[in-house]
Protein backbone atom coordinates (compact mmCIF):
# COMPACT_ATOMS: atom_id res chain seq x y z
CA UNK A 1 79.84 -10.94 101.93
CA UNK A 2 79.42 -14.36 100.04
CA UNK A 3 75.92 -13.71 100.19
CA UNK A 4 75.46 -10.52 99.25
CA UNK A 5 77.51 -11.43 96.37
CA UNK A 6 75.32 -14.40 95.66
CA UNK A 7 72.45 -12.24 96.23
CA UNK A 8 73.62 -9.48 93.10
CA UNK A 9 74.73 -12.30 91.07
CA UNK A 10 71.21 -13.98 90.86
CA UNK A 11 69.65 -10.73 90.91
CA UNK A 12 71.68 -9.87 87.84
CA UNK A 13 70.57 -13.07 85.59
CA UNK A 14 67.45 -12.24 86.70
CA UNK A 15 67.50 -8.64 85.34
CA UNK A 16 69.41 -9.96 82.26
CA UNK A 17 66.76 -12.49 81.64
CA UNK A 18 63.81 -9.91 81.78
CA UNK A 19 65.88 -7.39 79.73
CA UNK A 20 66.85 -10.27 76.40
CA UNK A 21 62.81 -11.50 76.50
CA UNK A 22 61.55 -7.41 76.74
CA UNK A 23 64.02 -6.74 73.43
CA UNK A 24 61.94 -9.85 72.11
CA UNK A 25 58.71 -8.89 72.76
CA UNK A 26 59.67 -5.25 70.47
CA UNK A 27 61.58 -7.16 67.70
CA UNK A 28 58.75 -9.59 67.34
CA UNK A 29 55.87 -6.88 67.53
CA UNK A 30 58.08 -4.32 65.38
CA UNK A 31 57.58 -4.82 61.46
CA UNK A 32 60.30 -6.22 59.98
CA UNK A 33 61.79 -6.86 56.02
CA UNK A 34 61.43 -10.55 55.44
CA UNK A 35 64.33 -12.08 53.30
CA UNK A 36 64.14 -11.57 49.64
CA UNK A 37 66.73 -14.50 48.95
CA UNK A 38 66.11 -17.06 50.12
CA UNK A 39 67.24 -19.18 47.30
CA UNK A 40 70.91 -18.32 48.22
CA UNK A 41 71.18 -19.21 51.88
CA UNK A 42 71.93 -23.19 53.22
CA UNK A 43 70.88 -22.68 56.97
CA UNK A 44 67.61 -21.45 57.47
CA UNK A 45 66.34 -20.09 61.59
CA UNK A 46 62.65 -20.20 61.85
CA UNK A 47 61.82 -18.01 64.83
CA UNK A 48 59.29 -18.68 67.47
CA UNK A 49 57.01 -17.55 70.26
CA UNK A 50 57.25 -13.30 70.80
CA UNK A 51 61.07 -13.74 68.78
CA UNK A 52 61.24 -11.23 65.91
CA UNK A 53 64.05 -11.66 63.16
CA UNK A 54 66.56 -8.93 65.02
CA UNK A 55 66.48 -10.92 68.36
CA UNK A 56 68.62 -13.46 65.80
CA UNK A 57 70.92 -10.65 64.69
CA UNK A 58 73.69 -11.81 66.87
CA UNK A 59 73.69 -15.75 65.76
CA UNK A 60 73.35 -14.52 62.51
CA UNK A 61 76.53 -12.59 62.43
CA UNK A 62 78.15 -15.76 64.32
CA UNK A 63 77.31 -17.53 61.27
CA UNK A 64 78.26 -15.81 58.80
CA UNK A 65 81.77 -15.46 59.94
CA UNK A 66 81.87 -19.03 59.69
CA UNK A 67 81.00 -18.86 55.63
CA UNK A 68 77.59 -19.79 56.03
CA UNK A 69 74.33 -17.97 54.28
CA UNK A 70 71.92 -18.26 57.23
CA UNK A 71 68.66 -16.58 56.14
CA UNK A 72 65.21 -16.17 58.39
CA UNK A 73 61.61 -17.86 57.98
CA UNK A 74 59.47 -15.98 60.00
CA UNK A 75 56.44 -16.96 61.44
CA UNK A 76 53.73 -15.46 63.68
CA UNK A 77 55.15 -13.93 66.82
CA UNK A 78 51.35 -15.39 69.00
CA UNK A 79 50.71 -18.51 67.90
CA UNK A 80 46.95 -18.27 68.02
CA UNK A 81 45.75 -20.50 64.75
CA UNK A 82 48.34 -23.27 64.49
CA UNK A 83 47.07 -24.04 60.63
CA UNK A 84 48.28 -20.44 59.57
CA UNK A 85 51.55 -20.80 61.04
CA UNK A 86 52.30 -23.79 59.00
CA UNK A 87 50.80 -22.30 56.33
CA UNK A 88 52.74 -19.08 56.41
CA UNK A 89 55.95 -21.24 57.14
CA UNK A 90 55.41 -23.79 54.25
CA UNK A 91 54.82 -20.59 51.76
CA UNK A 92 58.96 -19.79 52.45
CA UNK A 93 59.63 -23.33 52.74
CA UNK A 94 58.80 -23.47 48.89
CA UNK A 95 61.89 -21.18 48.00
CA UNK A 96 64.48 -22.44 49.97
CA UNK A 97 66.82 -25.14 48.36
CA UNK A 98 67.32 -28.51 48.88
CA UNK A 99 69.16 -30.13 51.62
CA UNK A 100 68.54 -26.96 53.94
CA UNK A 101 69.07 -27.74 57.66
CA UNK A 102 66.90 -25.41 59.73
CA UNK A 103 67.96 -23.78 62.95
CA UNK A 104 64.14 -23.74 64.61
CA UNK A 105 63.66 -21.73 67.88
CA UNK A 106 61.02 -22.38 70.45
CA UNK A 107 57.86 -22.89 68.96
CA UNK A 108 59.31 -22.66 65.59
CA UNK A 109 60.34 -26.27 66.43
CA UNK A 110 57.21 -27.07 67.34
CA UNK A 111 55.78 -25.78 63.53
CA UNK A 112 58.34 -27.16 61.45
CA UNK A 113 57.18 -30.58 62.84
CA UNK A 114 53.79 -29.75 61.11
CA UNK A 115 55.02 -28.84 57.62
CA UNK A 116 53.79 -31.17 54.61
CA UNK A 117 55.70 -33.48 53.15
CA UNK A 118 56.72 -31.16 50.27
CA UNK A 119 58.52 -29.15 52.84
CA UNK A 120 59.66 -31.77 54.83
CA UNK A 121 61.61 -33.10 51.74
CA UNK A 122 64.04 -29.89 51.80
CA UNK A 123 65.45 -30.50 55.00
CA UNK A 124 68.58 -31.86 55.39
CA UNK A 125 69.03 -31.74 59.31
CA UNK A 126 66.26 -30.11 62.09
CA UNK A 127 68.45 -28.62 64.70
CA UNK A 128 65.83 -27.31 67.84
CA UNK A 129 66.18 -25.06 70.27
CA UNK A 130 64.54 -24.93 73.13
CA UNK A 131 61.49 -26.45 71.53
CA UNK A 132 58.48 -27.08 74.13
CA UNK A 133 57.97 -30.75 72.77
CA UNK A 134 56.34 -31.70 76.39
CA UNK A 135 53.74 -28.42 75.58
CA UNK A 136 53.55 -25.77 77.85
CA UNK A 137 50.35 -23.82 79.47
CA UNK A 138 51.18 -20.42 77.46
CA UNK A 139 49.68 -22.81 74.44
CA UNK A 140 46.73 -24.30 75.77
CA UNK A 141 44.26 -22.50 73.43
CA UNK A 142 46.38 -24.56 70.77
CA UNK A 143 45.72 -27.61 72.19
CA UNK A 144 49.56 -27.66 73.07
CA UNK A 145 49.29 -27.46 76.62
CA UNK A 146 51.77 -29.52 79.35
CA UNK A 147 51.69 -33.20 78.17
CA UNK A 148 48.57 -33.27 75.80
CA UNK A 149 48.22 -36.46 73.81
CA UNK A 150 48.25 -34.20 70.55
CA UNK A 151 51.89 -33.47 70.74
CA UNK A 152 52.81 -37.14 71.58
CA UNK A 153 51.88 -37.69 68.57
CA UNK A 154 53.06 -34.75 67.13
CA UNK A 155 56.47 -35.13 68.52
CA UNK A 156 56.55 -38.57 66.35
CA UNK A 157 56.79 -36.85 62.96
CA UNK A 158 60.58 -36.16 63.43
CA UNK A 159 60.72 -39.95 62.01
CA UNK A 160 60.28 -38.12 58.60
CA UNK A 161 62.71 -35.83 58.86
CA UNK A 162 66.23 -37.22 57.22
CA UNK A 163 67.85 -35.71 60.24
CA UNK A 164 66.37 -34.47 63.84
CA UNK A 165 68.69 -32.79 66.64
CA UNK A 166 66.64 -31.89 69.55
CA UNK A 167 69.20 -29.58 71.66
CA UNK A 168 68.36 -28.33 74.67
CA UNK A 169 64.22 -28.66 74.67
CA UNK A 170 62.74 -27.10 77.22
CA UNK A 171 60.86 -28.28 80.30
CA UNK A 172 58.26 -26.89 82.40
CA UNK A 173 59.96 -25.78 85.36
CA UNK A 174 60.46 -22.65 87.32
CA UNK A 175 63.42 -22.09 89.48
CA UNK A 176 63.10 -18.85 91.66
CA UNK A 177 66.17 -16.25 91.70
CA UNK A 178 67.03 -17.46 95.26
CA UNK A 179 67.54 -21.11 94.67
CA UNK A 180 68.82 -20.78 91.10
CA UNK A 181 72.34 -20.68 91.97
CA UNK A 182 71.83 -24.36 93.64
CA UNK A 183 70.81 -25.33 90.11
CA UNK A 184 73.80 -23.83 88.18
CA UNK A 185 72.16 -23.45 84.17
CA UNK A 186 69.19 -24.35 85.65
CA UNK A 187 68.55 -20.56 85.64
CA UNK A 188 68.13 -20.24 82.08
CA UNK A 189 64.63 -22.07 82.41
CA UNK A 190 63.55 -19.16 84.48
CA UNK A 191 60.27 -18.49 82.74
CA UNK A 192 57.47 -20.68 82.14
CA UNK A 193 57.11 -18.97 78.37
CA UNK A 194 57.35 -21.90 75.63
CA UNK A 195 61.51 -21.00 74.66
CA UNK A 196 64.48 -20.42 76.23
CA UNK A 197 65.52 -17.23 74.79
CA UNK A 198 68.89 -17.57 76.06
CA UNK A 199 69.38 -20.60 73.69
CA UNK A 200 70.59 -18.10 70.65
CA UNK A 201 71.74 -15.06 72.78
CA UNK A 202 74.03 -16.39 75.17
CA UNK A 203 77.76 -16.14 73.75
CA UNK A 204 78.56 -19.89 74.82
CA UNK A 205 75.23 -20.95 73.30
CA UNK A 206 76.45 -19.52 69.95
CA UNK A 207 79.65 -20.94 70.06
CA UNK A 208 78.48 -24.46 70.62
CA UNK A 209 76.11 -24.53 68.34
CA UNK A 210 78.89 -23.00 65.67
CA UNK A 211 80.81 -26.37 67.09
CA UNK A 212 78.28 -28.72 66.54
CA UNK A 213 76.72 -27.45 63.07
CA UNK A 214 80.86 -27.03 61.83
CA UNK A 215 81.13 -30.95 62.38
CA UNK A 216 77.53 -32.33 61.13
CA UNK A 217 76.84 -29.92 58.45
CA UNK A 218 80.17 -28.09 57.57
CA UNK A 219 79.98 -24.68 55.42
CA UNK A 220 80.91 -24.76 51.56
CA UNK A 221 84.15 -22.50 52.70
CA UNK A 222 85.41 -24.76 55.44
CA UNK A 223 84.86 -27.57 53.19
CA UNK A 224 87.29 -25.68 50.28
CA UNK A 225 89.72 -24.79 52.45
CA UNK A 226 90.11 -28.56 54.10
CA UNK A 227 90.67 -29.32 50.11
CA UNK A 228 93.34 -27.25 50.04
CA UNK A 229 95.08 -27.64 53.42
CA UNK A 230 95.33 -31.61 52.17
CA UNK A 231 98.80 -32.38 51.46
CA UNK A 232 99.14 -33.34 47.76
CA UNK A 233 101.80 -36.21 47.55
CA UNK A 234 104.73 -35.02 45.10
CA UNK A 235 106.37 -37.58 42.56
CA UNK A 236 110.14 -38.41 43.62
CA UNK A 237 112.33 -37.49 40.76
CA UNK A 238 114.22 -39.94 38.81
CA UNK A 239 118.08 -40.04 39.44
CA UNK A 240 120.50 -38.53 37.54
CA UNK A 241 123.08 -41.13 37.80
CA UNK A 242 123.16 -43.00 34.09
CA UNK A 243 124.38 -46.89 34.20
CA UNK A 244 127.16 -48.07 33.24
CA UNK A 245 126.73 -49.24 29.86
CA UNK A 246 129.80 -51.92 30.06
CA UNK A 247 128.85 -53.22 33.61
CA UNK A 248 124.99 -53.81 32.35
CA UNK A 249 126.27 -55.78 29.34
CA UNK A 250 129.26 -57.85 31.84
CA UNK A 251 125.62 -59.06 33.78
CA UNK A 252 124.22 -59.90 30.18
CA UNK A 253 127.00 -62.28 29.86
CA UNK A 254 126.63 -64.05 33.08
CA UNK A 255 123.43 -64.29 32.46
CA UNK A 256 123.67 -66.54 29.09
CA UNK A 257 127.08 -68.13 30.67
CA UNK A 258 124.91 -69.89 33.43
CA UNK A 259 124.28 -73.07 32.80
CA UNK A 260 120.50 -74.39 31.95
CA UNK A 261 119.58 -76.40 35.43
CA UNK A 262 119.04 -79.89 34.14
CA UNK A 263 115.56 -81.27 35.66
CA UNK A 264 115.98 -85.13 35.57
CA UNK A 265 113.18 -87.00 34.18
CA UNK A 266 110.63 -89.01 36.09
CA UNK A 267 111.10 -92.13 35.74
CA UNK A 268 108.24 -94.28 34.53
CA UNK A 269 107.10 -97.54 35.96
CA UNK A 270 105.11 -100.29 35.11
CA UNK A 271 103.02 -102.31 37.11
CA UNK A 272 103.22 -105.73 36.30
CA UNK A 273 99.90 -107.93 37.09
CA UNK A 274 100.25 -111.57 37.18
CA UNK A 275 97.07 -112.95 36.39
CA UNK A 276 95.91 -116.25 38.25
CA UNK A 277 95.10 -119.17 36.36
């Protein structure tokens, strides 16, 4: 029974797996409205490899309950010609606002690393998601293929950014449906495809990556309300009771009626030399 059980379970995340990257492959092919306002958002996802903009309709909604403007920079769904990806990437880049931090997916990592400096300048924090930083052999056209020299030194322009989170990058390894269960998460590196598509799917994903962005880079309406949940300290009021006027002029007197405290004088001495004759 155990193993039957063991057997559906794997079978399931298996399925599950196959269904989430098929719904990627449409959203990514299918034509989509890009963001008109961009201007107005403060957390930017760039999307990756075969990801189109609705595959991020769930983490979107996740953030936006949390009061923040999360907006989409698209970028080519086959990353054939890694110059035009940048290109078409840096284009948005120019409209966003200062001190954005930038949600990148999969490749979208892996382009964002790429941007000119003018771009670079606008991020705040780079938070990446299964990012292939190692390469993978899906990109070897690219020149991005498993542990080429190019993204070694690719990997080392994160230095510029004022703030790099690598979370969860992906590795090149392939657990089959029968042994996954030994592995535990190791599951959701299934496929050899450069993302985990999981990574911004999965409801326990979302919520820790809610967690993590709510303590480094806090939302404009988390940050009012902590104002106002602050305790302001109140004044104590002044008492009521008035003095006695006779008993404050009765301490008057004693006060002149003390005697003055006589110091005695140093004495001074003289210091007689007797001079030899």
């Amino acid at each position: 029974m155990k193993k039957i059980l063991s057997v559906l379970r794997t079978s399931f995340y298996f399925l599950s797996e196959i269904f989430e990257f098929t719904i990627s492959l449409i959203s990514s092919l299918s034509p989509s409205d890009k963001d008109s306002d961009l201007s107005g958002g403060d957390i930017f996802i760039v999307t990756g490899y075969l990801s189109g903009p609705f595959f991020y309709s769930k983490l979107r909604k996740a953030l936006e309950s949390k009061g923040y403007k999360p907006r989409i920079l698209n970028t080519p769904s086959f990353l054939f010609n890694t110059t035009s990806a940048v290109e078409v990437l840096s284009k948005q880049m120019d409209q966003i606002p200062l001190k954005s931090v930038l949600l990148a997916h999969n490749t979208g990592g892996l382009i964002t690393l790429l941007l000119p400096d003018r771009s670079r300048q606008k991020i705040k924090g780079l938070i990446t998601l299964g990012t292939p930083f190692r390469g993978s052999y899906f990109l070897a056209i690219n020149g991005l293929y498993f542990g080429s020299k190019y993204l070694k030194e690719l990997f080392k322009t994160f230095l510029f950014m004022d703030r790099f989170h690598p979370l969860s990058p992906l590795k090149e390894f392939i657990f089959l449906p029968a042994s996954s269960s030994v592995y535990g998460e190791g599951r959701d590196l299934w496929f050899d495809i450069p993302g985990n598509y999981n990574q911004v799917r999965k409801t326990e994903n979302i919520r820790t990556i809610l967690e993590f962005l709510a303590f480094h880079y806090p939302s404009t309406t988390s940050k009012e309300l902590e104002k106002k949940s602050i305790p302001i300290p109140r004044l104590q009021p002044q008492s009521t009771k008035a003095l006695n006027p006779k008993k404050t002029s009765l301490k008057k007197q004693k006060v002149k009626m003390l005697p003055k405290q006589i110091v005695p004088a140093k004495k001074k001495y003289k210091f007689i030399v007797k001079k030899k004759f």
